[in-house]
N, C-alpha and C. Protein backbone atom coordinates (compact mmCIF):
# COMPACT_ATOMS: atom_id res chain seq x y z
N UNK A 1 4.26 116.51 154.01
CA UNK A 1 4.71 116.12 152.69
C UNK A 1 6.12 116.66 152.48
N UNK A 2 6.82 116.06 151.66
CA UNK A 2 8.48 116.08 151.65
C UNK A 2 8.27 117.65 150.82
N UNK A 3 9.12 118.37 150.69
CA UNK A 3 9.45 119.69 149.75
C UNK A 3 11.23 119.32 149.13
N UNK A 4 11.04 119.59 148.03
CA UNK A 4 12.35 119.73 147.72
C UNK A 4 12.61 121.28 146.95
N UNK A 5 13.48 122.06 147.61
CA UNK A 5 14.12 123.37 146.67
C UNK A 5 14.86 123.32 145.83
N UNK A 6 15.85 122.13 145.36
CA UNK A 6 16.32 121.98 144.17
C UNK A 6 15.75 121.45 142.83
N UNK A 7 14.57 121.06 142.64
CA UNK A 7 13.65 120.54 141.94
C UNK A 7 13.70 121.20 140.59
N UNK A 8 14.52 120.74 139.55
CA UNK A 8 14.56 120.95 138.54
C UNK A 8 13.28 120.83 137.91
N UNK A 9 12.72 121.97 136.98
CA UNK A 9 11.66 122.78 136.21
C UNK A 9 11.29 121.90 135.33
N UNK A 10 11.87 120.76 134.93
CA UNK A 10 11.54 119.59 133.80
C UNK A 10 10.98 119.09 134.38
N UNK A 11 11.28 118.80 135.90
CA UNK A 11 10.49 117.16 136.53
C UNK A 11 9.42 118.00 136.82
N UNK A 12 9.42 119.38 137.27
CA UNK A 12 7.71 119.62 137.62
C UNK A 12 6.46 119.54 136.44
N UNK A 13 7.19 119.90 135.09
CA UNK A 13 6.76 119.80 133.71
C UNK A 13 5.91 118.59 133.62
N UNK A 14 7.47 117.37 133.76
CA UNK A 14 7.11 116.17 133.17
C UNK A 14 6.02 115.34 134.44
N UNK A 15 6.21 115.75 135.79
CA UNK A 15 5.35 115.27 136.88
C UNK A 15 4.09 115.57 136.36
N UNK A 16 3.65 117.55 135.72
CA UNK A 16 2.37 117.49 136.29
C UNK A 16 1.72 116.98 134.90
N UNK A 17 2.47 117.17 133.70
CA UNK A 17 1.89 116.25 132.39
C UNK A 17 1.46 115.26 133.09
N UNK A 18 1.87 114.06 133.64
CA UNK A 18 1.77 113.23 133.87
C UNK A 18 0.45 112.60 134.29
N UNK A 19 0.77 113.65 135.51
CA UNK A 19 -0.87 113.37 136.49
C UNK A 19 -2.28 114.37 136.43
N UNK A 20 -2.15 115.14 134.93
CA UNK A 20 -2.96 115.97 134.72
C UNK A 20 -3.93 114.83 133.55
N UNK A 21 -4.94 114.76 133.64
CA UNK A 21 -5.64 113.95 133.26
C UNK A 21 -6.36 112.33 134.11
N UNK A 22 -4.92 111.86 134.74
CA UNK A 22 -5.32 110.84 135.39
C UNK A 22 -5.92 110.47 136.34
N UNK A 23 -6.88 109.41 136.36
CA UNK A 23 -7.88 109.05 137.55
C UNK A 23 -6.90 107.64 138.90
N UNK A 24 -6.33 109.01 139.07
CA UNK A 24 -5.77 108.22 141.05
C UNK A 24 -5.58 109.33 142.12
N UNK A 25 -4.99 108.30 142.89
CA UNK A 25 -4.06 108.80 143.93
C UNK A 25 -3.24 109.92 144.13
N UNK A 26 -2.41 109.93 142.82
CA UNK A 26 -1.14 110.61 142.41
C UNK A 26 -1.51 112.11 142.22
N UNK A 27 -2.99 112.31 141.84
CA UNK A 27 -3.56 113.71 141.31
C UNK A 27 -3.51 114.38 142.55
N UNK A 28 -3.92 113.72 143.91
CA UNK A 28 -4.11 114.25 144.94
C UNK A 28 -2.66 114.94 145.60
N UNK A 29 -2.16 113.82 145.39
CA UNK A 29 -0.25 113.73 145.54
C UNK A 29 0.37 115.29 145.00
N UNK A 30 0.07 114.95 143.79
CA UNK A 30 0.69 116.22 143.01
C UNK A 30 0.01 117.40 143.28
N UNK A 31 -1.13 117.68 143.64
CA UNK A 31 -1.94 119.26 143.63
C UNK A 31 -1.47 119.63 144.75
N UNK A 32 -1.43 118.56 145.56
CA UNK A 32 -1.16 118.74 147.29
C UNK A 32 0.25 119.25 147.17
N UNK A 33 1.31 118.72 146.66
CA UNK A 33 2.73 119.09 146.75
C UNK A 33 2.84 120.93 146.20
N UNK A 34 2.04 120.63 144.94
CA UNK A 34 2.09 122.15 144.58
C UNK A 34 1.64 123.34 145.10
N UNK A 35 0.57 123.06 145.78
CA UNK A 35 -0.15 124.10 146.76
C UNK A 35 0.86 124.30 147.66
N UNK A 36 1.59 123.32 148.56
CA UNK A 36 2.72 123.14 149.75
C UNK A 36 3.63 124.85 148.85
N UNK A 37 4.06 123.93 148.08
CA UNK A 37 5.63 124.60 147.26
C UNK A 37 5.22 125.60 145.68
N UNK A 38 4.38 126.11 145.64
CA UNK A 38 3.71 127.18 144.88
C UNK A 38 4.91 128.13 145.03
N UNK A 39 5.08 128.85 146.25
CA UNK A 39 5.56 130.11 145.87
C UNK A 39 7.55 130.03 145.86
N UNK A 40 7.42 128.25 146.04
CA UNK A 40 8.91 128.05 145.31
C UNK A 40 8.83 127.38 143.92
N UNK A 41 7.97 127.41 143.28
CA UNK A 41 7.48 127.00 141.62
C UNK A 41 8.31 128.06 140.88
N UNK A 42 9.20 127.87 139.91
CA UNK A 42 9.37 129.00 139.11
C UNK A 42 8.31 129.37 138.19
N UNK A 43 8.48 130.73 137.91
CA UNK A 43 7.29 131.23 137.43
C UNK A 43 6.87 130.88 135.74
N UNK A 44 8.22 130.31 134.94
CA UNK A 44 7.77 129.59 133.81
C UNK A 44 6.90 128.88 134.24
N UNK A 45 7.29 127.82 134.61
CA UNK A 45 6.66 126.48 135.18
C UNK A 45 5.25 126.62 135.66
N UNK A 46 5.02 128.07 136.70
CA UNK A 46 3.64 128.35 136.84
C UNK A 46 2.90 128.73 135.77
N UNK A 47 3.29 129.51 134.98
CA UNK A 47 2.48 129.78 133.79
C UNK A 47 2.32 128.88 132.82
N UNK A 48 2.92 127.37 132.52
CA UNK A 48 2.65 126.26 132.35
C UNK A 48 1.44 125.49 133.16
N UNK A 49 1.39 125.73 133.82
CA UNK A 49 0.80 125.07 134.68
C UNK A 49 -0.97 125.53 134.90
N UNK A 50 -1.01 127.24 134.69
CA UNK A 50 -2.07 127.54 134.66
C UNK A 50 -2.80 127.56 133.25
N UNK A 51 -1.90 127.30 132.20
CA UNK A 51 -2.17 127.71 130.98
C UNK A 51 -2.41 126.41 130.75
N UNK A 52 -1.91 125.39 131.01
CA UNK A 52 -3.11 124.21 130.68
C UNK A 52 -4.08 123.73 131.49
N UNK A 53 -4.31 124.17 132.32
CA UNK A 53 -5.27 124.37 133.78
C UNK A 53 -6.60 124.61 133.02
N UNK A 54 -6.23 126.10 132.75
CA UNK A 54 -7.33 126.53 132.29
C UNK A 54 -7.71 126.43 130.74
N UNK A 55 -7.18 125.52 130.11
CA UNK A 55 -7.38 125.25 128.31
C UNK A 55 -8.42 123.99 128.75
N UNK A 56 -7.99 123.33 129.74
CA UNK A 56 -8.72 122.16 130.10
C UNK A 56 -9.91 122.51 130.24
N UNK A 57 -10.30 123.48 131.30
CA UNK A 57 -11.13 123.87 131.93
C UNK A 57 -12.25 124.64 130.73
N UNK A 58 -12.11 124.78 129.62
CA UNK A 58 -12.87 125.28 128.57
C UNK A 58 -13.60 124.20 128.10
N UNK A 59 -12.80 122.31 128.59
CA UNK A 59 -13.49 121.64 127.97
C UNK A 59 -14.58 121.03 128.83
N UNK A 60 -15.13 121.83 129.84
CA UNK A 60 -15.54 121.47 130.84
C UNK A 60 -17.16 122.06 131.09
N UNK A 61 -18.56 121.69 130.99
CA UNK A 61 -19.87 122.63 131.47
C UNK A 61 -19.92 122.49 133.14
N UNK A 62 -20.18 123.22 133.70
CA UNK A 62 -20.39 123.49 134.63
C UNK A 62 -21.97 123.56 135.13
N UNK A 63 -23.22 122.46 135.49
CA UNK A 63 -24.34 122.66 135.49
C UNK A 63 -24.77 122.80 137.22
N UNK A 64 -25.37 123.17 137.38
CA UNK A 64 -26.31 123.04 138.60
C UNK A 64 -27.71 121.59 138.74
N UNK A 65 -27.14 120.97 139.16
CA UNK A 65 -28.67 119.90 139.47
C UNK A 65 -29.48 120.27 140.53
N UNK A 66 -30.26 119.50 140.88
CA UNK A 66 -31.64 119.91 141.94
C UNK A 66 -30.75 119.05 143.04
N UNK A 67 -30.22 118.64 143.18
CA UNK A 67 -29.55 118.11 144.53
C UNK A 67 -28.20 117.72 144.61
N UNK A 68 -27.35 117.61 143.53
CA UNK A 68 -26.05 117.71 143.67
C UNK A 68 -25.69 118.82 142.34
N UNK A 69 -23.88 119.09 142.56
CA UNK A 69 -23.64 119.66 141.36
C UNK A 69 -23.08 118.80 140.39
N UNK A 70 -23.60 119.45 139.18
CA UNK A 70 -23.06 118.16 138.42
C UNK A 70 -21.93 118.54 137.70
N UNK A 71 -21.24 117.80 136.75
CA UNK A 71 -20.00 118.01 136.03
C UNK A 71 -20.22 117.79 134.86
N UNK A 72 -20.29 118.34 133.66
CA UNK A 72 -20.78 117.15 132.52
C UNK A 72 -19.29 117.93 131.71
N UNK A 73 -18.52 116.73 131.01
CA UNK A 73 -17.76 117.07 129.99
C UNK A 73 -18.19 117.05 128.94
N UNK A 74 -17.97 118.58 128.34
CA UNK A 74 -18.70 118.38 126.93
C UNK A 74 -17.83 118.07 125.91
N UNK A 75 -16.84 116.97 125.47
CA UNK A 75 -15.88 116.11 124.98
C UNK A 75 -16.27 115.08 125.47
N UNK A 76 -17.38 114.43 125.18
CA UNK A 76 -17.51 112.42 125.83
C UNK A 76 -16.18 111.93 125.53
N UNK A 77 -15.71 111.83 124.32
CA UNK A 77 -14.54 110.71 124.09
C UNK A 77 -13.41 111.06 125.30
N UNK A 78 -13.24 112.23 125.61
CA UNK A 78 -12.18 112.05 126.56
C UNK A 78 -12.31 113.57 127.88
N UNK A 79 -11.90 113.04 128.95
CA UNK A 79 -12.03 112.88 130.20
C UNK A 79 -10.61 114.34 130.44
N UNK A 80 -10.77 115.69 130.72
CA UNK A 80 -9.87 116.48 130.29
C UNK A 80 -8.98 116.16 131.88
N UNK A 81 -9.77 116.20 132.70
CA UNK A 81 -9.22 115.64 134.39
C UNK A 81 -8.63 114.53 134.45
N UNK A 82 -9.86 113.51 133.86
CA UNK A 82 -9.97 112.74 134.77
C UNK A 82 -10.72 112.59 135.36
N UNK A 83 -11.57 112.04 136.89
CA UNK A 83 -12.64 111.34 137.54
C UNK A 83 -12.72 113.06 137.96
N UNK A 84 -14.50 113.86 138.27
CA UNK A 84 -14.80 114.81 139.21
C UNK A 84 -14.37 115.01 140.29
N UNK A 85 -13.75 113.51 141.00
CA UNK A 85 -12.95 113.95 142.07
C UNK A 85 -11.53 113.98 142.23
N UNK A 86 -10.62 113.79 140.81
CA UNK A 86 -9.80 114.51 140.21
C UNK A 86 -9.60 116.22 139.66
N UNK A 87 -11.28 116.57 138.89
CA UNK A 87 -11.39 117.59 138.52
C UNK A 87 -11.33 118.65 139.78
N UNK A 88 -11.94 118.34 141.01
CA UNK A 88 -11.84 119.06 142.16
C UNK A 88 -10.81 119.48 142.38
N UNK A 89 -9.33 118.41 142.84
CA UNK A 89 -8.06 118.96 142.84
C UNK A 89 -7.62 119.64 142.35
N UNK A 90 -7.94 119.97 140.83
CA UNK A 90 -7.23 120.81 140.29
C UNK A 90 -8.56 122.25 140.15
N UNK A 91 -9.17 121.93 140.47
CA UNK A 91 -9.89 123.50 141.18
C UNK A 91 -9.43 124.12 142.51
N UNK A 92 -8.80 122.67 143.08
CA UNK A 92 -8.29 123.45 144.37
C UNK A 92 -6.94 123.90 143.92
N UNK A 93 -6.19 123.68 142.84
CA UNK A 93 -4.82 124.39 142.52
C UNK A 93 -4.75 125.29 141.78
N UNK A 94 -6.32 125.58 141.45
CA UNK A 94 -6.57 126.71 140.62
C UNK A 94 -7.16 128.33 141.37
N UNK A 95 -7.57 127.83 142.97
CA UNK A 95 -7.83 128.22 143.68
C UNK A 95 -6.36 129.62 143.95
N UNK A 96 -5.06 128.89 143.82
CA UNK A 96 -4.00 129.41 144.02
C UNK A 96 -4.12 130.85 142.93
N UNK A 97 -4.53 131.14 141.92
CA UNK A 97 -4.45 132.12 141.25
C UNK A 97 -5.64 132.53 140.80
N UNK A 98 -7.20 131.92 141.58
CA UNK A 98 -8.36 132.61 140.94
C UNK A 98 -9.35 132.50 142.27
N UNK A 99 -9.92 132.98 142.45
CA UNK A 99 -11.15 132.29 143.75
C UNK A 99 -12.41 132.17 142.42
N UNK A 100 -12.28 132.14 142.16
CA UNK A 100 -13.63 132.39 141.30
C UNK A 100 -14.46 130.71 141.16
N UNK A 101 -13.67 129.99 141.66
CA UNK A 101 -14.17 128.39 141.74
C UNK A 101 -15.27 128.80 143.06
């Protein structure tokens, strides 16, 4: 995946607004780039980043089923990820500052 070190702190802003919520491609795109280039993230930008990470993540139950795990959002009207296999990605970029997933 491409890295760029001049990457002005707005476009990472306005990128991960972007693809934080949405059900594609792009979620994968973006978690993946950030994990790559994390420890060239400025650290505003990271604390942006975890601080709506985890506001999301409050809107979220976490259950155990008898044969898979399940996901249930407890907000029906709206979707704080995006698709569970959106929500994953960003457990794996959350992975970067917690193991606790």
């Amino acid at each position: 995946m491409n890295t760029t070190h001049e990457l002005p702190a707005f476009m990472i802003h306005q990128s991960f607004r972007y693809v934080i919520g949405r059900r594609s491609y792009a979620v994968t795109d973006w978690v993946s780039w950030a994990i790559e280039n994390w420890g060239r993230v400025p650290e505003q930008s990271k604390r942006i980043i975890m601080t709506e990470v985890e506001e999301r993540l409050t809107q979220v139950d976490f259950c155990q089923g008898t044969d898979d795990d399940l996901i249930v959002v407890t907000n029906s009207d709206s979707t704080p990820f995006g698709d569970d296999v959106d929500l994953g990605q960003w457990l794996r970029l959350r992975n970067l500052w917690t193991k606790d997933c």
